[in-house]
PDB file of N, CA and C in Angstrom:
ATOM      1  N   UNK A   1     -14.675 -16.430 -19.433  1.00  0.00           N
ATOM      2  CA  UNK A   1     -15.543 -15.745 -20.376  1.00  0.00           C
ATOM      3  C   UNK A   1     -14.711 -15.042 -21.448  1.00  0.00           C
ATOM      4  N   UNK A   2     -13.534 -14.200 -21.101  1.00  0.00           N
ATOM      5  CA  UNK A   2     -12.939 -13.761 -21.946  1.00  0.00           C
ATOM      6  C   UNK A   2     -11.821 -14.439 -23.043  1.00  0.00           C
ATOM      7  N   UNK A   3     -12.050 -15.833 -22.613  1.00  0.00           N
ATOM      8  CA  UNK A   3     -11.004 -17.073 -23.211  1.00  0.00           C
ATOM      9  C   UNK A   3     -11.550 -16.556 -24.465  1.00  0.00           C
ATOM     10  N   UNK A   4     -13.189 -17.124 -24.011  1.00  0.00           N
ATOM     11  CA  UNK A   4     -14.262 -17.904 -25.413  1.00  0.00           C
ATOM     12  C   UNK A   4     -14.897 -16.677 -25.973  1.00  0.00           C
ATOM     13  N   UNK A   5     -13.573 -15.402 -26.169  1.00  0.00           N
ATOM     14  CA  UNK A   5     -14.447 -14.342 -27.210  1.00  0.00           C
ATOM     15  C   UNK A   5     -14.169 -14.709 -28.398  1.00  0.00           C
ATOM     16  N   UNK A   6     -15.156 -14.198 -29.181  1.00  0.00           N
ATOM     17  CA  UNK A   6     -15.265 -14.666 -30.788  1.00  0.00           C
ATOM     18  C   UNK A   6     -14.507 -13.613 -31.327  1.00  0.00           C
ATOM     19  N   UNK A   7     -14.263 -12.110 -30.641  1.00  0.00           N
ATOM     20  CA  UNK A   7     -13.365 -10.911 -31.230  1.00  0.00           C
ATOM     21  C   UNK A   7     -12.388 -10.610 -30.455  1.00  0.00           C
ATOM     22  N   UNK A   8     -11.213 -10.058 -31.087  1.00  0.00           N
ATOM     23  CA  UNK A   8     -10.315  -9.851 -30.003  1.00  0.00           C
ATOM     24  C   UNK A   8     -10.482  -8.656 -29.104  1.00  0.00           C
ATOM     25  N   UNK A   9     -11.537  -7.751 -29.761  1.00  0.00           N
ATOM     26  CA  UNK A   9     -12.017  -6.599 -28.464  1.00  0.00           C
ATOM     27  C   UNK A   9     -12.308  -6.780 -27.528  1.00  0.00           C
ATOM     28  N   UNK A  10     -13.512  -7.556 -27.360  1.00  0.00           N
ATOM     29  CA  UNK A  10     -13.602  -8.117 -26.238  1.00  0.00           C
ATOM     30  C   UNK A  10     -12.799  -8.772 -25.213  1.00  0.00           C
ATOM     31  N   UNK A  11     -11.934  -9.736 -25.912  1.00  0.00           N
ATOM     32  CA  UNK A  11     -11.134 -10.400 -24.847  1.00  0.00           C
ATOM     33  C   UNK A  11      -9.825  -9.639 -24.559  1.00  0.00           C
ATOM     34  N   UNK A  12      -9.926  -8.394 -24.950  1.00  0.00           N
ATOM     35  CA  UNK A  12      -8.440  -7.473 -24.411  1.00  0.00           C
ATOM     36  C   UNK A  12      -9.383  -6.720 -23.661  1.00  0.00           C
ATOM     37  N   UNK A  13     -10.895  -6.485 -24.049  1.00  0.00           N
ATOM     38  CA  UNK A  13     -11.397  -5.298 -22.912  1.00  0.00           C
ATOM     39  C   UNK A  13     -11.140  -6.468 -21.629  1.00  0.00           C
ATOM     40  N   UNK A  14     -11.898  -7.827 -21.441  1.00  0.00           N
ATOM     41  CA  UNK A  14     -11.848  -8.395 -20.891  1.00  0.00           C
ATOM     42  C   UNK A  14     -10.512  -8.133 -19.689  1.00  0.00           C
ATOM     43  N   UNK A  15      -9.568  -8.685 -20.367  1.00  0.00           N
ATOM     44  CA  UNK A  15      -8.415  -8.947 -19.928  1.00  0.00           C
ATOM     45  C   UNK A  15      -8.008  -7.164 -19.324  1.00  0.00           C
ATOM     46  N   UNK A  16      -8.137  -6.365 -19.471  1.00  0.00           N
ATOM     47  CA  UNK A  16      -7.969  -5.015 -19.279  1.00  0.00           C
ATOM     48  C   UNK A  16      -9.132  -4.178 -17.908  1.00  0.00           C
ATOM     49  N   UNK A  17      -9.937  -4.633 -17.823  1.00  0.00           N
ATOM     50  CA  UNK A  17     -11.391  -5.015 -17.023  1.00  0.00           C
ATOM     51  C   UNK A  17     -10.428  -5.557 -15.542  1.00  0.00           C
ATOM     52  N   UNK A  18      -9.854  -7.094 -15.657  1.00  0.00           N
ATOM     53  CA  UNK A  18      -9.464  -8.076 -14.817  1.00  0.00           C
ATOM     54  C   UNK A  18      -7.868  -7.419 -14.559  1.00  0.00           C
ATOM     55  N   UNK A  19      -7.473  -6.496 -14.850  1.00  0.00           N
ATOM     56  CA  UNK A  19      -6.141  -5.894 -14.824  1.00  0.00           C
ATOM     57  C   UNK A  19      -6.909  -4.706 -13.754  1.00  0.00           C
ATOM     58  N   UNK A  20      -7.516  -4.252 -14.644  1.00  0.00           N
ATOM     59  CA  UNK A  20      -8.284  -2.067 -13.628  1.00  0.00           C
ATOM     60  C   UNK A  20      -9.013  -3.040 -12.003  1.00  0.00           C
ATOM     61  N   UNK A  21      -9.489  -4.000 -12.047  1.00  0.00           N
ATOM     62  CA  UNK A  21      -9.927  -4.976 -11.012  1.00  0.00           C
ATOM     63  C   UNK A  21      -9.045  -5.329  -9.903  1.00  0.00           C
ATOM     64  N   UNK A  22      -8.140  -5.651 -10.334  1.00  0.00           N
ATOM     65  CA  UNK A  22      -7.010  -6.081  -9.263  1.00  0.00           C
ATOM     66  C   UNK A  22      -6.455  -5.273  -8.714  1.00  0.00           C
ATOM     67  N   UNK A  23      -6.083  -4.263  -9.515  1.00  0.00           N
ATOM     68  CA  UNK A  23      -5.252  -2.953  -8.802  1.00  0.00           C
ATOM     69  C   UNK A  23      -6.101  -2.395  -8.450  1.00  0.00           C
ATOM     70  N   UNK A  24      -7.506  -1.944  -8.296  1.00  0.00           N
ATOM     71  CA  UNK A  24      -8.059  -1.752  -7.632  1.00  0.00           C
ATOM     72  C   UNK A  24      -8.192  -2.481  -6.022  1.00  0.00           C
ATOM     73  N   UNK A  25      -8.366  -3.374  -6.194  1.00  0.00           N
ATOM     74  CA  UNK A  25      -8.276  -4.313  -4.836  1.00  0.00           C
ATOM     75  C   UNK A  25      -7.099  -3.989  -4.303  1.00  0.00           C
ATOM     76  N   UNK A  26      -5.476  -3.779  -4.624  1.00  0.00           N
ATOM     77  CA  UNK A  26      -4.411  -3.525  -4.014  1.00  0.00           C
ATOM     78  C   UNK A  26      -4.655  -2.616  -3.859  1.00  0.00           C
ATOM     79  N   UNK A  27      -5.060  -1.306  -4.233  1.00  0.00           N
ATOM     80  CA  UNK A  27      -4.922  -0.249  -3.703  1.00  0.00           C
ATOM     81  C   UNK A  27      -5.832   0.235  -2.319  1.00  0.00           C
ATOM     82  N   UNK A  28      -7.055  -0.463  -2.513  1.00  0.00           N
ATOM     83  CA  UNK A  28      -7.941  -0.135  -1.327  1.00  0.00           C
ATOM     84  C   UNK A  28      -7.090  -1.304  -0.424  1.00  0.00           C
ATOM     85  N   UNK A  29      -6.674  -2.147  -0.634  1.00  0.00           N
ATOM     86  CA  UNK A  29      -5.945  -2.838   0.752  1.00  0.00           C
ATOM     87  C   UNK A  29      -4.455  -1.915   1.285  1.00  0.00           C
ATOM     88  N   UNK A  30      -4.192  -1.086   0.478  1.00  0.00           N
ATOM     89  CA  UNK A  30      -2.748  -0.525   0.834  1.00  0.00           C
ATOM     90  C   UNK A  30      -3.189   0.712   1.327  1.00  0.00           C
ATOM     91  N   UNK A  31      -4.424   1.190   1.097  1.00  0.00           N
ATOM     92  CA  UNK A  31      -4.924   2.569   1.828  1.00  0.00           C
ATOM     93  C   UNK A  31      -5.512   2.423   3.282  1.00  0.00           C
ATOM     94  N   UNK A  32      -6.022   0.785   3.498  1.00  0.00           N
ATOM     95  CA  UNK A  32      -6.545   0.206   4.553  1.00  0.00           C
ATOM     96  C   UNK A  32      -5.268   0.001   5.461  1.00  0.00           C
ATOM     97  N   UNK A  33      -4.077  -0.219   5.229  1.00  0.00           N
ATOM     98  CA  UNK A  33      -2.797  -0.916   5.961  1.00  0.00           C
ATOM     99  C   UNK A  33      -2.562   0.673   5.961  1.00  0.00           C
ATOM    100  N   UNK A  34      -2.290   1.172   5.175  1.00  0.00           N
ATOM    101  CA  UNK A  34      -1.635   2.581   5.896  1.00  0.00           C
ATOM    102  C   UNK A  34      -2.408   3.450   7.259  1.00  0.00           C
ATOM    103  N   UNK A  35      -4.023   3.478   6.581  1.00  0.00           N
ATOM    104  CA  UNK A  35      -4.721   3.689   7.850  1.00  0.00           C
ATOM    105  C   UNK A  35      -4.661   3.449   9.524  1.00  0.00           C
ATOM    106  N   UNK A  36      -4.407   2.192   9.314  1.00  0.00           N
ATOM    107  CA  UNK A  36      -3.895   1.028  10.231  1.00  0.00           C
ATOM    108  C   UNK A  36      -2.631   1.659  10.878  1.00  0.00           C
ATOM    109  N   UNK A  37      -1.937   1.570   9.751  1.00  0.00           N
ATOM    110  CA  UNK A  37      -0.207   1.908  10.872  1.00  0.00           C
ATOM    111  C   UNK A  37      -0.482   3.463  11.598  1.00  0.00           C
ATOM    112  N   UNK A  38      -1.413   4.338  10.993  1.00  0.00           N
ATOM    113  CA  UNK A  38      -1.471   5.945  11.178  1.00  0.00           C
ATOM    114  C   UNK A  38      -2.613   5.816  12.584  1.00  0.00           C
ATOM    115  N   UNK A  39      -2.703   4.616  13.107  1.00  0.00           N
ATOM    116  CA  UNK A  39      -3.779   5.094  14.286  1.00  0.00           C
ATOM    117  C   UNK A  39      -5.585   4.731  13.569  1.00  0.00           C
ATOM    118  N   UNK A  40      -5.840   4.857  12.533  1.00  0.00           N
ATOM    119  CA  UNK A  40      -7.439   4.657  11.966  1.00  0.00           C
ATOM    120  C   UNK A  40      -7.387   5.801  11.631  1.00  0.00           C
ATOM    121  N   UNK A  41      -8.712   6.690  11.797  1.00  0.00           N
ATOM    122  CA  UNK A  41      -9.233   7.557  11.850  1.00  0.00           C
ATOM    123  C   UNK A  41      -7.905   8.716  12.118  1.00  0.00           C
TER     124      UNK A  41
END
């Protein structure tokens, strides 16, 4: 979707969107693994 923007705002929000996205996902998996090594709860 963000290939076929007609402005470049969009396809840097895009691309900036799919960047805040991912590191999001690493971070809740690296707060989940630390949990993990600390016992859970």
């Amino acid at each position: 979707m963000a290939s076929h923007a007609a402005d470049t705002t969009f396809y840097y929000t895009g691309l900036a969107v799919f960047v805040i996205a991912v590191l999001a996902v690493f971070y809740v998996m690296r707060r989940a693994f630390d949990e993990a090594e600390q016992g859970g709860h």
